[in-house]
PDB file of N, CA and C in Angstrom:
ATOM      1  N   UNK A   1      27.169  22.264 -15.464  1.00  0.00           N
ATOM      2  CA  UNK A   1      25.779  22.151 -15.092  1.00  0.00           C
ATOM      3  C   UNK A   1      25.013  23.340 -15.655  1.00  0.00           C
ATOM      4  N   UNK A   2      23.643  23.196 -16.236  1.00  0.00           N
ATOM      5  CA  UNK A   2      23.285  24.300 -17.091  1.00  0.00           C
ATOM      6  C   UNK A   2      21.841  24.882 -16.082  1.00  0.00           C
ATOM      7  N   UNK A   3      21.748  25.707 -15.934  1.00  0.00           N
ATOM      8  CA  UNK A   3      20.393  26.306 -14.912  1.00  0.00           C
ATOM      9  C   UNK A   3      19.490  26.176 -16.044  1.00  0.00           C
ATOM     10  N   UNK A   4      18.685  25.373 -14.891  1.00  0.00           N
ATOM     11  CA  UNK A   4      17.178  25.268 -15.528  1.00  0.00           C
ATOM     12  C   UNK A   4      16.248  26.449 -16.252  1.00  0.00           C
ATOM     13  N   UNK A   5      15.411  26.729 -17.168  1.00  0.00           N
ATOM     14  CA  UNK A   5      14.928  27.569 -17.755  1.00  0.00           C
ATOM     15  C   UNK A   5      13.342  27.285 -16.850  1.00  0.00           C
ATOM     16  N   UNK A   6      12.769  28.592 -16.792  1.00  0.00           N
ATOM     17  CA  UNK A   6      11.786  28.698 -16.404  1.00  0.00           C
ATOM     18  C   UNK A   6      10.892  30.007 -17.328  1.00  0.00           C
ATOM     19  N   UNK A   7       9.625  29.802 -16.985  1.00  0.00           N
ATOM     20  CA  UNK A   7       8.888  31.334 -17.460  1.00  0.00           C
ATOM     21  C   UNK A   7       7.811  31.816 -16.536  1.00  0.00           C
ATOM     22  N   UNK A   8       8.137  32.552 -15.651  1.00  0.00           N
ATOM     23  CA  UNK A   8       7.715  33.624 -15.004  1.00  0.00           C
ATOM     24  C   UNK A   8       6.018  33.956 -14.941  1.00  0.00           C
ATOM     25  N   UNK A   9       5.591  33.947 -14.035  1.00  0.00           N
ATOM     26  CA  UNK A   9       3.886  34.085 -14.876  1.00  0.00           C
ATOM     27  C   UNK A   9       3.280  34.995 -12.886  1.00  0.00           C
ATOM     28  N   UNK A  10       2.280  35.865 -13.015  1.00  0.00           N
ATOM     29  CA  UNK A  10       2.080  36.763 -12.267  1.00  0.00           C
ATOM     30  C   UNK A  10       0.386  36.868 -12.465  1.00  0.00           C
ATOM     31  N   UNK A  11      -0.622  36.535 -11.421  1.00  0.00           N
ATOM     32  CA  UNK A  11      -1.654  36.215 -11.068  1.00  0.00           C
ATOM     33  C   UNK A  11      -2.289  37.082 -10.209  1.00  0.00           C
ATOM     34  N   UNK A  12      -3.459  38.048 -10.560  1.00  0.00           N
ATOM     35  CA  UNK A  12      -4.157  38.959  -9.513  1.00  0.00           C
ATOM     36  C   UNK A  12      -5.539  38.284  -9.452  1.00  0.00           C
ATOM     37  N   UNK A  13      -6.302  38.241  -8.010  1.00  0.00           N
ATOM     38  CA  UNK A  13      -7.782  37.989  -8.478  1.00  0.00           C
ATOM     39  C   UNK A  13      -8.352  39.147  -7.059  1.00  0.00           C
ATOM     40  N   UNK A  14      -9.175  39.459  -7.408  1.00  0.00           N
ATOM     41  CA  UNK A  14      -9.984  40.272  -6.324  1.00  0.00           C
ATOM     42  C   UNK A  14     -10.871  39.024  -5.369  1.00  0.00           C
ATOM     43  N   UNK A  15     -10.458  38.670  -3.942  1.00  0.00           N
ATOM     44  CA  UNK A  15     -11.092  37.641  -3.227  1.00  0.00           C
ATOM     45  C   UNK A  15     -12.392  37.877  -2.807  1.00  0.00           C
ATOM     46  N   UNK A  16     -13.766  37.273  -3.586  1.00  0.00           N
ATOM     47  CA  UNK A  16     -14.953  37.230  -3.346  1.00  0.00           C
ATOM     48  C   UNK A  16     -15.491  36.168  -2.052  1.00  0.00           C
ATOM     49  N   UNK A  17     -14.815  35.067  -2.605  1.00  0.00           N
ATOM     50  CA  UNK A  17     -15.414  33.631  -1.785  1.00  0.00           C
ATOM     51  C   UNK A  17     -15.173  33.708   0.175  1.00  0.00           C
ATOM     52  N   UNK A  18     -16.099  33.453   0.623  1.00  0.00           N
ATOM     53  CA  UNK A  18     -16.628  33.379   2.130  1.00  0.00           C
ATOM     54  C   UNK A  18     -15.539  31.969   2.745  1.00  0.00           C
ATOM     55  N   UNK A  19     -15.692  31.163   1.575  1.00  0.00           N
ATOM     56  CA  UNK A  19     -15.750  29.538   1.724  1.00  0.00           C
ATOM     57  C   UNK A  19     -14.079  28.530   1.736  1.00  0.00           C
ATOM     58  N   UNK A  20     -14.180  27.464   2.557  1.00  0.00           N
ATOM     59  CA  UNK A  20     -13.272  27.338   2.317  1.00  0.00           C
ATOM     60  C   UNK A  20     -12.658  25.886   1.161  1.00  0.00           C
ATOM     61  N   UNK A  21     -11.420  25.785   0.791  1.00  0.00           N
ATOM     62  CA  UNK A  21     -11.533  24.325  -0.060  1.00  0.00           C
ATOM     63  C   UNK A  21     -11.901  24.627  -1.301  1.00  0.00           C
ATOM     64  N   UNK A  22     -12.428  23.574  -2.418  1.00  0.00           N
ATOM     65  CA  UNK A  22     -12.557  23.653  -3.609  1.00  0.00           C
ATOM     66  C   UNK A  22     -13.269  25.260  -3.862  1.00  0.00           C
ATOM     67  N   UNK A  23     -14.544  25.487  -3.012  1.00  0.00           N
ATOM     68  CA  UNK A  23     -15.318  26.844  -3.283  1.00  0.00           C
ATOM     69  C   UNK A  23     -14.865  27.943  -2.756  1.00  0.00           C
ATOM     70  N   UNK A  24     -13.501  27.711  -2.416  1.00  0.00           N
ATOM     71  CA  UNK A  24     -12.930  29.186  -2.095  1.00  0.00           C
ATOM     72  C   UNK A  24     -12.330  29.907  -3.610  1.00  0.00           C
ATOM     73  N   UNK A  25     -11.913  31.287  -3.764  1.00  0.00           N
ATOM     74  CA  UNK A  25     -11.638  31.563  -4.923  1.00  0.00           C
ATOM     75  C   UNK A  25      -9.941  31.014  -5.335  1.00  0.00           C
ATOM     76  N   UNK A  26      -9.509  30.234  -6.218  1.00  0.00           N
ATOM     77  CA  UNK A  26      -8.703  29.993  -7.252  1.00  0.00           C
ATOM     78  C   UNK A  26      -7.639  31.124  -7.770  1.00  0.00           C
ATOM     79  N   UNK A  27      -6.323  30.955  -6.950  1.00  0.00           N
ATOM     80  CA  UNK A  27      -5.408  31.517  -7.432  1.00  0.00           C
ATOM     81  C   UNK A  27      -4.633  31.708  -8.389  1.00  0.00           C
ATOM     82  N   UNK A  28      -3.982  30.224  -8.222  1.00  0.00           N
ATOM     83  CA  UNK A  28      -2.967  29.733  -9.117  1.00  0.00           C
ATOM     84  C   UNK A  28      -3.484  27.942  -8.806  1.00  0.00           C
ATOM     85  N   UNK A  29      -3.257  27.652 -10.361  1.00  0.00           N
ATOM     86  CA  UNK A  29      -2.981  25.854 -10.482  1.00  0.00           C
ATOM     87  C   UNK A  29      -1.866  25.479 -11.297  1.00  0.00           C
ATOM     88  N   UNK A  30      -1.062  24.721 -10.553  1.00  0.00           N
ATOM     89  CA  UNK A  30       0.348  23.969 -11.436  1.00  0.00           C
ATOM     90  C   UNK A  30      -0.516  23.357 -12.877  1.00  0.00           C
ATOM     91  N   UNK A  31       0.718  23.749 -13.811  1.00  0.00           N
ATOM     92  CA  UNK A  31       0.221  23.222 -14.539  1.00  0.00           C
ATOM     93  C   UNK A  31       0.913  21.478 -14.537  1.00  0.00           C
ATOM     94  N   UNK A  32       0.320  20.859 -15.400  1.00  0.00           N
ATOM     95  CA  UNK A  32       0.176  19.705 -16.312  1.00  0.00           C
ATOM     96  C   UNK A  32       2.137  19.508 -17.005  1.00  0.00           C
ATOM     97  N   UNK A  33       2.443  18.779 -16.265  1.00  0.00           N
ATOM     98  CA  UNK A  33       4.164  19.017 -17.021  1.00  0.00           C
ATOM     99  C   UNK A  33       5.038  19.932 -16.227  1.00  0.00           C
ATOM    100  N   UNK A  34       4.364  20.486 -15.427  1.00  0.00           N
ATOM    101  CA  UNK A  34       5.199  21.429 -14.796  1.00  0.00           C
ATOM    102  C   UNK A  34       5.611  20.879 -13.153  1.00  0.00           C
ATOM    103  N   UNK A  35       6.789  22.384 -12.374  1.00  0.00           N
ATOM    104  CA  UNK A  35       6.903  22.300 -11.594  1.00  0.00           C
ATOM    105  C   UNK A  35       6.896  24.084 -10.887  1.00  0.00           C
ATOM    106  N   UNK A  36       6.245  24.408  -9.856  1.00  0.00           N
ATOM    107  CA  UNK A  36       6.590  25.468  -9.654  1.00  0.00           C
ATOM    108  C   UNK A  36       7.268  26.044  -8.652  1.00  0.00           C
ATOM    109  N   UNK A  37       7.588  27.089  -8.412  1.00  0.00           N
ATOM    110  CA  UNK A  37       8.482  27.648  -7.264  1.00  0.00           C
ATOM    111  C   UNK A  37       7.598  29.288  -6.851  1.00  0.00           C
ATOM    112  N   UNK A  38       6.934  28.730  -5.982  1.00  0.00           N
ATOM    113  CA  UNK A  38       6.408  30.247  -5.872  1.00  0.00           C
ATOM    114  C   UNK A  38       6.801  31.468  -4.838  1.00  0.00           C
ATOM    115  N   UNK A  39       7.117  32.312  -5.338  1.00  0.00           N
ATOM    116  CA  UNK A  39       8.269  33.424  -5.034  1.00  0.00           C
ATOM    117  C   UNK A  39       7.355  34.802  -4.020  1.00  0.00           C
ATOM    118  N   UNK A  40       5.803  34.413  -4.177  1.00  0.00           N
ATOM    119  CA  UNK A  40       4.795  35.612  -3.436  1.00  0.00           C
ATOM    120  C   UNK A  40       3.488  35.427  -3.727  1.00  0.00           C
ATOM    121  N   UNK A  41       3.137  35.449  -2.692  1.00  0.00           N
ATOM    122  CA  UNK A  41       1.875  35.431  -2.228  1.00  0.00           C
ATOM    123  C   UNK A  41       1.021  36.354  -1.587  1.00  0.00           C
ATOM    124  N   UNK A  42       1.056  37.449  -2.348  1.00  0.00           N
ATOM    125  CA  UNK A  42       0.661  39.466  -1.377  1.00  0.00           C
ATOM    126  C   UNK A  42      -0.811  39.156  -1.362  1.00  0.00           C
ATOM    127  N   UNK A  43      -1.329  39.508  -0.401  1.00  0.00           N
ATOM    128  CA  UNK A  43      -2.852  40.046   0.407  1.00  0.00           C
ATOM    129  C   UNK A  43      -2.929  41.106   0.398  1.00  0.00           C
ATOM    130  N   UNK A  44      -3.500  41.585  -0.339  1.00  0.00           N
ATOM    131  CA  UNK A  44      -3.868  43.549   0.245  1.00  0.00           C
ATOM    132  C   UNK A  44      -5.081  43.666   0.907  1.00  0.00           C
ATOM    133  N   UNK A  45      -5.374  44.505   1.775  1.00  0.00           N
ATOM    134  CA  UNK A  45      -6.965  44.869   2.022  1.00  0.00           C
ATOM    135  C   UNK A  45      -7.321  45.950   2.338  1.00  0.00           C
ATOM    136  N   UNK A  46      -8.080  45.766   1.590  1.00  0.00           N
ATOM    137  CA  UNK A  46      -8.351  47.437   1.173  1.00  0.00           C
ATOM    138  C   UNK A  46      -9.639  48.403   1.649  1.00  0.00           C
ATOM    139  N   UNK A  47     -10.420  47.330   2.525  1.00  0.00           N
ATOM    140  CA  UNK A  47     -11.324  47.826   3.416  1.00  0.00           C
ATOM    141  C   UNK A  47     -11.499  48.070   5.218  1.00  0.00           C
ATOM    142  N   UNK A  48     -12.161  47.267   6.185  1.00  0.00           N
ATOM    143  CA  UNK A  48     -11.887  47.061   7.431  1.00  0.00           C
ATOM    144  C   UNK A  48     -10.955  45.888   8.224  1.00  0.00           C
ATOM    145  N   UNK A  49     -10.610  46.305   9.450  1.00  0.00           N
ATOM    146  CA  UNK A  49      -9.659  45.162   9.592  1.00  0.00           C
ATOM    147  C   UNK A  49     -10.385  43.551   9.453  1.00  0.00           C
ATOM    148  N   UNK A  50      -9.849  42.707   8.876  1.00  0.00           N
ATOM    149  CA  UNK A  50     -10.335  42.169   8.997  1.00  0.00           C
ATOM    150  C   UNK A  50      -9.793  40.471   8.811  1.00  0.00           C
ATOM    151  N   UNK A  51      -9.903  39.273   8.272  1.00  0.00           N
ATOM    152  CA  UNK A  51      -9.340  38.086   8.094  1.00  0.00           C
ATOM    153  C   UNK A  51      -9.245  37.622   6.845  1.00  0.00           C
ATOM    154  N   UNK A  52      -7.945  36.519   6.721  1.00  0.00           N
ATOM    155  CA  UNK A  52      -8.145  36.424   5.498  1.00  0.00           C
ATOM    156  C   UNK A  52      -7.113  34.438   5.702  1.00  0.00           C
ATOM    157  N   UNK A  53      -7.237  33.369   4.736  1.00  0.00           N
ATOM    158  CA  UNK A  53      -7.276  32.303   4.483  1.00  0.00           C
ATOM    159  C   UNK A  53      -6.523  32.058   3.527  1.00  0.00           C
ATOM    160  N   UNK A  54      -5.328  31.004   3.427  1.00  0.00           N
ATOM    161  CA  UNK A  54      -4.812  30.962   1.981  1.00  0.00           C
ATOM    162  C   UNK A  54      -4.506  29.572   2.506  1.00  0.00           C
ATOM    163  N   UNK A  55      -5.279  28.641   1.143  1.00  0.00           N
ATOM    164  CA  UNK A  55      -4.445  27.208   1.369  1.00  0.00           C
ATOM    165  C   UNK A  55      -4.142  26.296   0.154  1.00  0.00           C
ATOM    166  N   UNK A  56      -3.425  25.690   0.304  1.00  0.00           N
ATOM    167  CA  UNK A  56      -3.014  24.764  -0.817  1.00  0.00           C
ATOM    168  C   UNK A  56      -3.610  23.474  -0.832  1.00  0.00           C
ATOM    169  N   UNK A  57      -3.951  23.072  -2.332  1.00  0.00           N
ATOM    170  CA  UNK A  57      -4.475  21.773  -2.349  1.00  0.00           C
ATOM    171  C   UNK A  57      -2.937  21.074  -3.318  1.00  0.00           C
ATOM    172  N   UNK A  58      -2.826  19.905  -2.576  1.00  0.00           N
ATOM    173  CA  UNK A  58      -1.870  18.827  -2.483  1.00  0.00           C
ATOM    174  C   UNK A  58      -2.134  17.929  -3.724  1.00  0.00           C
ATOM    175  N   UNK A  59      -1.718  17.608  -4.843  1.00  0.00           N
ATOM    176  CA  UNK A  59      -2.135  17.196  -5.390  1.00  0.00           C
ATOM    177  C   UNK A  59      -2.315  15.486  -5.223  1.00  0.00           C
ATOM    178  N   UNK A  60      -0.666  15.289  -4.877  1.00  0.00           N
ATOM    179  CA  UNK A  60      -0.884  13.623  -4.090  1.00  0.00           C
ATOM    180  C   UNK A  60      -1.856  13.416  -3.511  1.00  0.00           C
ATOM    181  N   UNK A  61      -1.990  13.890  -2.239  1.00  0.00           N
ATOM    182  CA  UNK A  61      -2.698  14.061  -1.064  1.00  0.00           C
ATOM    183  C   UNK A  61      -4.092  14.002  -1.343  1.00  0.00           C
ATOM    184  N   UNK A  62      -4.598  14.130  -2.507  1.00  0.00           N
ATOM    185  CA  UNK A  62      -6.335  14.708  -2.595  1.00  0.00           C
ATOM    186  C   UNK A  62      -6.817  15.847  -1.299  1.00  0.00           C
ATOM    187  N   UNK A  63      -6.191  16.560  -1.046  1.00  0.00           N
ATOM    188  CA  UNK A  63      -6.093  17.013   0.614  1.00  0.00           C
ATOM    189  C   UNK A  63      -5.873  18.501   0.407  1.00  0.00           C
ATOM    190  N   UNK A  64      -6.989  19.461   1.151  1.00  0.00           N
ATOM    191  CA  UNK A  64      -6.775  20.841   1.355  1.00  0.00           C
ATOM    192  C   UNK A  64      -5.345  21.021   2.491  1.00  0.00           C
ATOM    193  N   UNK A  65      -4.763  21.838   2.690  1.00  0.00           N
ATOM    194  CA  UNK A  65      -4.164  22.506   3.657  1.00  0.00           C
ATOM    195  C   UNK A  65      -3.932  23.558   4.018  1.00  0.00           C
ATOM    196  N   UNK A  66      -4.047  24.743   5.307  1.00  0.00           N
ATOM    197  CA  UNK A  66      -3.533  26.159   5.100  1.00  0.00           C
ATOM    198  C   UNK A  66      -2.041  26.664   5.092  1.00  0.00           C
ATOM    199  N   UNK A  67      -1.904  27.737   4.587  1.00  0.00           N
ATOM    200  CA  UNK A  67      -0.856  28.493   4.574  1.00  0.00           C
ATOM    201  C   UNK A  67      -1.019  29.701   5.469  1.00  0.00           C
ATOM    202  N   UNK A  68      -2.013  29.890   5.457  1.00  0.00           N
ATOM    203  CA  UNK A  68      -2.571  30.914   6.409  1.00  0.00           C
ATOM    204  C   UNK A  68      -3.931  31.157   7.056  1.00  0.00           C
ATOM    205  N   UNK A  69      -4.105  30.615   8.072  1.00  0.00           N
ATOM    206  CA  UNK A  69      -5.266  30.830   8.646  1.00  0.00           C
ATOM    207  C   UNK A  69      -5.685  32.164   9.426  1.00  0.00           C
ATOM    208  N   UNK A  70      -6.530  32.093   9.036  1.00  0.00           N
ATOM    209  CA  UNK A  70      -7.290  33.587   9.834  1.00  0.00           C
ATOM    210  C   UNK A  70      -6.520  34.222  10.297  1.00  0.00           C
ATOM    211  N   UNK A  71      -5.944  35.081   9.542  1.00  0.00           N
ATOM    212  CA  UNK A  71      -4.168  36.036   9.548  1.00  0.00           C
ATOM    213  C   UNK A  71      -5.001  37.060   9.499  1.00  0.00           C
ATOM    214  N   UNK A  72      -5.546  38.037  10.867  1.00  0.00           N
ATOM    215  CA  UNK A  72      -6.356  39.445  10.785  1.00  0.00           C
ATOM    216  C   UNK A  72      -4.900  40.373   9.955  1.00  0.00           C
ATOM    217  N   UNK A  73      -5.569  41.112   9.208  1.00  0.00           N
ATOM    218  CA  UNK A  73      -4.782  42.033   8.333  1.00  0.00           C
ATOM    219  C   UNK A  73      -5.460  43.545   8.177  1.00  0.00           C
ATOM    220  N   UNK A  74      -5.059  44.553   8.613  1.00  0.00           N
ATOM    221  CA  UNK A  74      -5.223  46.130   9.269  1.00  0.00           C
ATOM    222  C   UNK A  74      -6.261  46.447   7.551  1.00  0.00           C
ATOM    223  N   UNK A  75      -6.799  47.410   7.344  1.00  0.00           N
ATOM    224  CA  UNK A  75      -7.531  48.507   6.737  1.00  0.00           C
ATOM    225  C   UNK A  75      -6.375  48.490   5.816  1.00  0.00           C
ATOM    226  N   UNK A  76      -6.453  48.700   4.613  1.00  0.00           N
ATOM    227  CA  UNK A  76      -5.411  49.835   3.446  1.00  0.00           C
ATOM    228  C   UNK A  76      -3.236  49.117   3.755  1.00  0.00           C
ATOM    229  N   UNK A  77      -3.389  47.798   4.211  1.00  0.00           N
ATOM    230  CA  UNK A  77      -2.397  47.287   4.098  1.00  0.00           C
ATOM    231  C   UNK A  77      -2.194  45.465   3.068  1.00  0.00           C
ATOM    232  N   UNK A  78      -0.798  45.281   3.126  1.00  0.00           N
ATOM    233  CA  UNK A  78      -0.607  44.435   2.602  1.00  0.00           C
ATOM    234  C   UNK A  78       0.258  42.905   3.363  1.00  0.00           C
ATOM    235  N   UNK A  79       0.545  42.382   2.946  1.00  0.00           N
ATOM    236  CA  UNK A  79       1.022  41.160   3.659  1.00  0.00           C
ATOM    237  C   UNK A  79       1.800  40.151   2.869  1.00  0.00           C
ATOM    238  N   UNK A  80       3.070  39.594   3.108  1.00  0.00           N
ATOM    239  CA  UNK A  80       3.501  38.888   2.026  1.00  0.00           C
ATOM    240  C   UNK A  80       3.596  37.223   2.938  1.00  0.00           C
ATOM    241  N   UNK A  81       2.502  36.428   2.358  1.00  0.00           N
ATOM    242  CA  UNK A  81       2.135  35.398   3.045  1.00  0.00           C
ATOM    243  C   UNK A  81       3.248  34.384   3.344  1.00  0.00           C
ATOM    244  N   UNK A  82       4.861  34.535   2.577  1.00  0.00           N
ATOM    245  CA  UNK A  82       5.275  33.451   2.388  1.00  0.00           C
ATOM    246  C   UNK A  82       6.809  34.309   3.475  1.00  0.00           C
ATOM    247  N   UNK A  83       6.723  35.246   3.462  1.00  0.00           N
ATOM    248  CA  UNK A  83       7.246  36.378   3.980  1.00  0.00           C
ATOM    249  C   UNK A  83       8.975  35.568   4.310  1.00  0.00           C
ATOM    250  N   UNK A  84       9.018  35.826   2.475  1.00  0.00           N
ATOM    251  CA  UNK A  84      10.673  35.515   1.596  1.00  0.00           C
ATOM    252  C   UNK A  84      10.642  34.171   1.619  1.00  0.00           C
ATOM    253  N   UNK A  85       9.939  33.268   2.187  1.00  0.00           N
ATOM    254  CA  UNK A  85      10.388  31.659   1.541  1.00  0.00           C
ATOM    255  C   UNK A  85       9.870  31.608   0.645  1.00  0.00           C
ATOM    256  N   UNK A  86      10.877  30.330  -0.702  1.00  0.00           N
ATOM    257  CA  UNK A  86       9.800  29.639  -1.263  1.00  0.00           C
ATOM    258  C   UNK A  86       8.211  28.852  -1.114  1.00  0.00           C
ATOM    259  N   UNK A  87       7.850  28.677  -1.940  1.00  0.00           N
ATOM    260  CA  UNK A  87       7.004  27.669  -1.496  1.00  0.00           C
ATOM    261  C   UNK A  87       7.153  26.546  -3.256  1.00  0.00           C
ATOM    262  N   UNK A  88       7.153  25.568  -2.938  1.00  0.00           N
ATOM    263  CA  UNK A  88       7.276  24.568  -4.433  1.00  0.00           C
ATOM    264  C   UNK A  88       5.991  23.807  -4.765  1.00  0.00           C
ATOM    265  N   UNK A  89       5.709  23.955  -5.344  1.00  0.00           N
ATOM    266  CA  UNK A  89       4.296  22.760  -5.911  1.00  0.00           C
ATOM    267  C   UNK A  89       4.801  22.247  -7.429  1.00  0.00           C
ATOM    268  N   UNK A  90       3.807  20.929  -6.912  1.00  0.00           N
ATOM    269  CA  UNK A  90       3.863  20.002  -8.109  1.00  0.00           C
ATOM    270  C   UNK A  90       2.585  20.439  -9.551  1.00  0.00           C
ATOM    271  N   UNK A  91       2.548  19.577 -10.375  1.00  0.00           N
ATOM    272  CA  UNK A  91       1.694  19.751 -11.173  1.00  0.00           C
ATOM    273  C   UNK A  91       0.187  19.240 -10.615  1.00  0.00           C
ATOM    274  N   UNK A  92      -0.846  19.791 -10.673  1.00  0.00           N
ATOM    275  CA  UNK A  92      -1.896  19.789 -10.312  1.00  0.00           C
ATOM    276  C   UNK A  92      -2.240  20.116  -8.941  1.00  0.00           C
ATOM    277  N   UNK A  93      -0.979  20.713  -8.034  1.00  0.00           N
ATOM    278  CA  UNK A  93      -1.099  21.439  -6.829  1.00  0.00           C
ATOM    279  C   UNK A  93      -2.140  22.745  -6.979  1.00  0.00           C
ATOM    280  N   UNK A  94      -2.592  23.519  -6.180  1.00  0.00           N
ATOM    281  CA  UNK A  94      -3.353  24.616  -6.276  1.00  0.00           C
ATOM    282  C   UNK A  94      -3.107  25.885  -4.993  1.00  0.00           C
ATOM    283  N   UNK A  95      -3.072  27.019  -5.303  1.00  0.00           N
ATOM    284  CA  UNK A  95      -3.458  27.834  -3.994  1.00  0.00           C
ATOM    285  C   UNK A  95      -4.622  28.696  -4.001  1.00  0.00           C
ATOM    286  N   UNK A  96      -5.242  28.797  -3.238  1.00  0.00           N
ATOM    287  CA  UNK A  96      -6.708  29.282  -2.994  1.00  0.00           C
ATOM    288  C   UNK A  96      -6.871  30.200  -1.599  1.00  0.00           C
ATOM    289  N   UNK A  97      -7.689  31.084  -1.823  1.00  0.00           N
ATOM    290  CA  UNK A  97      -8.046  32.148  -0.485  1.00  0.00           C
ATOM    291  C   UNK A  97      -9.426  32.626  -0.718  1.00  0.00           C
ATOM    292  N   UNK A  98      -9.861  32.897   0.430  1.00  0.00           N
ATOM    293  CA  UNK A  98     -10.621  33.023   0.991  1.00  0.00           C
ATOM    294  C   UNK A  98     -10.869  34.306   2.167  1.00  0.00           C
ATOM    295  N   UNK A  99     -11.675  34.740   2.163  1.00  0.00           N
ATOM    296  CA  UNK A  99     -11.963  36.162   3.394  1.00  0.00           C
ATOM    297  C   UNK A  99     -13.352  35.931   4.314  1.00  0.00           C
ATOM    298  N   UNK A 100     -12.831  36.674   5.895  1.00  0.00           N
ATOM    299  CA  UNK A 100     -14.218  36.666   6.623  1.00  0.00           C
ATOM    300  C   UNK A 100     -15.282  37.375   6.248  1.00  0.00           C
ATOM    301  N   UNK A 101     -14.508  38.715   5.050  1.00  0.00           N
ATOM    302  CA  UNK A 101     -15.027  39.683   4.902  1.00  0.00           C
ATOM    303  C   UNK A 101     -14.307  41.051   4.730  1.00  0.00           C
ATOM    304  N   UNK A 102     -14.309  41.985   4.410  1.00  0.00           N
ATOM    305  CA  UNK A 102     -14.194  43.091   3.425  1.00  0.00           C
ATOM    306  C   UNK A 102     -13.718  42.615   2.330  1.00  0.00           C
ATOM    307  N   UNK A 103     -12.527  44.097   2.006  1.00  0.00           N
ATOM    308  CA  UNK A 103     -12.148  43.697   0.406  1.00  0.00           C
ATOM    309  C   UNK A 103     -10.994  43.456   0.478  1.00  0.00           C
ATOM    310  N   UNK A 104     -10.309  42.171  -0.424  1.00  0.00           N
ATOM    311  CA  UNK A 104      -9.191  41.750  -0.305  1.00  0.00           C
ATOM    312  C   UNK A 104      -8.599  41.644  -2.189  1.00  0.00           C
ATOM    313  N   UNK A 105      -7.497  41.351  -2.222  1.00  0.00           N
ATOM    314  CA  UNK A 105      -7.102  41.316  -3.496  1.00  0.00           C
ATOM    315  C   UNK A 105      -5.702  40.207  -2.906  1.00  0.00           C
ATOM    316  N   UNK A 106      -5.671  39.486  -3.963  1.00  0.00           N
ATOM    317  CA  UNK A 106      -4.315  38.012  -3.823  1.00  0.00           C
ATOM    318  C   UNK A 106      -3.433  38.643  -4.740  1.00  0.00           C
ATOM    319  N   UNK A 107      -2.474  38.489  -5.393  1.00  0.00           N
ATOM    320  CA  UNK A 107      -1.449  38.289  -6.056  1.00  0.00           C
ATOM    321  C   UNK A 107      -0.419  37.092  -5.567  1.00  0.00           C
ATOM    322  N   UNK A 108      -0.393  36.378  -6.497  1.00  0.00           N
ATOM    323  CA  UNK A 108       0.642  35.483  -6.786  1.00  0.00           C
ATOM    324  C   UNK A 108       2.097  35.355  -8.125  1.00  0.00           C
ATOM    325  N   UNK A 109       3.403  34.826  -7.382  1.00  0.00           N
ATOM    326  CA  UNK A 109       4.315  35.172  -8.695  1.00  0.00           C
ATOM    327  C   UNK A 109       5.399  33.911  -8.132  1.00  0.00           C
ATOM    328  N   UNK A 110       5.142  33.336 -10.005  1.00  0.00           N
ATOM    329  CA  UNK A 110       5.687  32.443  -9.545  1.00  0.00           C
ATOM    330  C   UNK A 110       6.132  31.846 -10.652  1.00  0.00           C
ATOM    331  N   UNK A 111       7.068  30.741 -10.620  1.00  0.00           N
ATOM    332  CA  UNK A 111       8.415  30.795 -11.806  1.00  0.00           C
ATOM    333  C   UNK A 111       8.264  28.594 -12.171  1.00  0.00           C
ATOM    334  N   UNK A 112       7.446  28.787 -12.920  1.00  0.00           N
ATOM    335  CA  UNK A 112       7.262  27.276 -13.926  1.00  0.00           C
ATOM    336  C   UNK A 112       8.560  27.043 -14.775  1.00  0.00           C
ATOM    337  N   UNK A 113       8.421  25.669 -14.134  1.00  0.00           N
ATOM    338  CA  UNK A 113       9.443  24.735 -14.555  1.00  0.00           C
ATOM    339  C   UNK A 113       8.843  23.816 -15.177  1.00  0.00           C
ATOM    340  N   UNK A 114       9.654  23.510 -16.635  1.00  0.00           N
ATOM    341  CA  UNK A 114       8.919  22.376 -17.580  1.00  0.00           C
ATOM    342  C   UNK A 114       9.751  21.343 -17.076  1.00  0.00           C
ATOM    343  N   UNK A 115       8.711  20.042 -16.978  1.00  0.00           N
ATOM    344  CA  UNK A 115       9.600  18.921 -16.084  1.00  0.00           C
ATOM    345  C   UNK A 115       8.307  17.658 -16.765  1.00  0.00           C
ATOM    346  N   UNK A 116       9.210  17.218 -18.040  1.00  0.00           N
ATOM    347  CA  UNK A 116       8.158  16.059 -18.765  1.00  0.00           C
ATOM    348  C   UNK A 116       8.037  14.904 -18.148  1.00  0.00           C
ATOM    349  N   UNK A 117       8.217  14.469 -16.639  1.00  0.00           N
ATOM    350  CA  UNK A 117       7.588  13.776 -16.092  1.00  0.00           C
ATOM    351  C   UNK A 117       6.808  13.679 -14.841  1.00  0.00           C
ATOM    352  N   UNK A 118       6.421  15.052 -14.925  1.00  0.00           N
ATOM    353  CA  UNK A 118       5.551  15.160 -13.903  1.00  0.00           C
ATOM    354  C   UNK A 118       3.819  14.709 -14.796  1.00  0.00           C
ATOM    355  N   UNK A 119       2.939  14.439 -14.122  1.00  0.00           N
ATOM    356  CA  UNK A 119       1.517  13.964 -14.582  1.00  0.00           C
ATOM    357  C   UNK A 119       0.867  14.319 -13.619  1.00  0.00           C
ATOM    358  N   UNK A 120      -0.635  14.085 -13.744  1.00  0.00           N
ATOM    359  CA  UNK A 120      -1.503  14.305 -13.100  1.00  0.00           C
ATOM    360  C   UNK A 120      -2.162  13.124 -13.081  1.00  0.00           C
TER     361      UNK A 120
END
């Protein structure tokens, strides 16, 4: 049996968006052909205590869901949302976050699998 090949890919965005769903800010999107396995999901915040939102859109589903709802997170700390599980998405899956407010920063890392029959 031969282990699957994958390539590795690592995602920062500084979280602006208030909002939740399509107009929240855009993490990561599966690609097109792919499959992923995502290995972390870090929150930092780097201002007052405050809240923070992470959810996945389903691609079957047409359907938002959270991963983390209003998870208050301290001043000048971090958080690992998946805290050691996987999480797997399909192609055209998405994860997205969102804040009540201060400053937050996402990182995502996560390991694509080419899989020529996945579609969108």
């Amino acid at each position: 049996m031969t282990t699957p090949t994958y390539s590795a890919r690592t995602e920062i965005i500084s979280v602006t968006s208030t909002t939740t769903g399509a107009d929240a800010d855009l993490l990561y999107t599966c690609p097109v052909s792919y499959d992923a396995e995502v290995t972390l999901i870090l929150v930092t915040n780097g201002a007052t205590t405050t809240t923070f939102n992470v959810q996945l859109y389903h691609e079957d589903m047409a359907a938002w869901h959270y991963i983390s709802r209003l998870h208050s997170i301290a001043a000048g700390t971090s958080l690992n949302v998946l805290d050691g599980s996987p999480l797997f998405l399909h192609a055209g899956d998405k994860i997205a976050v969102y804040k009540t407010g201060g400053t937050f920063d996402a990182t995502i890392s996560v390991k694509q699998y080419f899989n020529p029959t996945r579609r969108l």
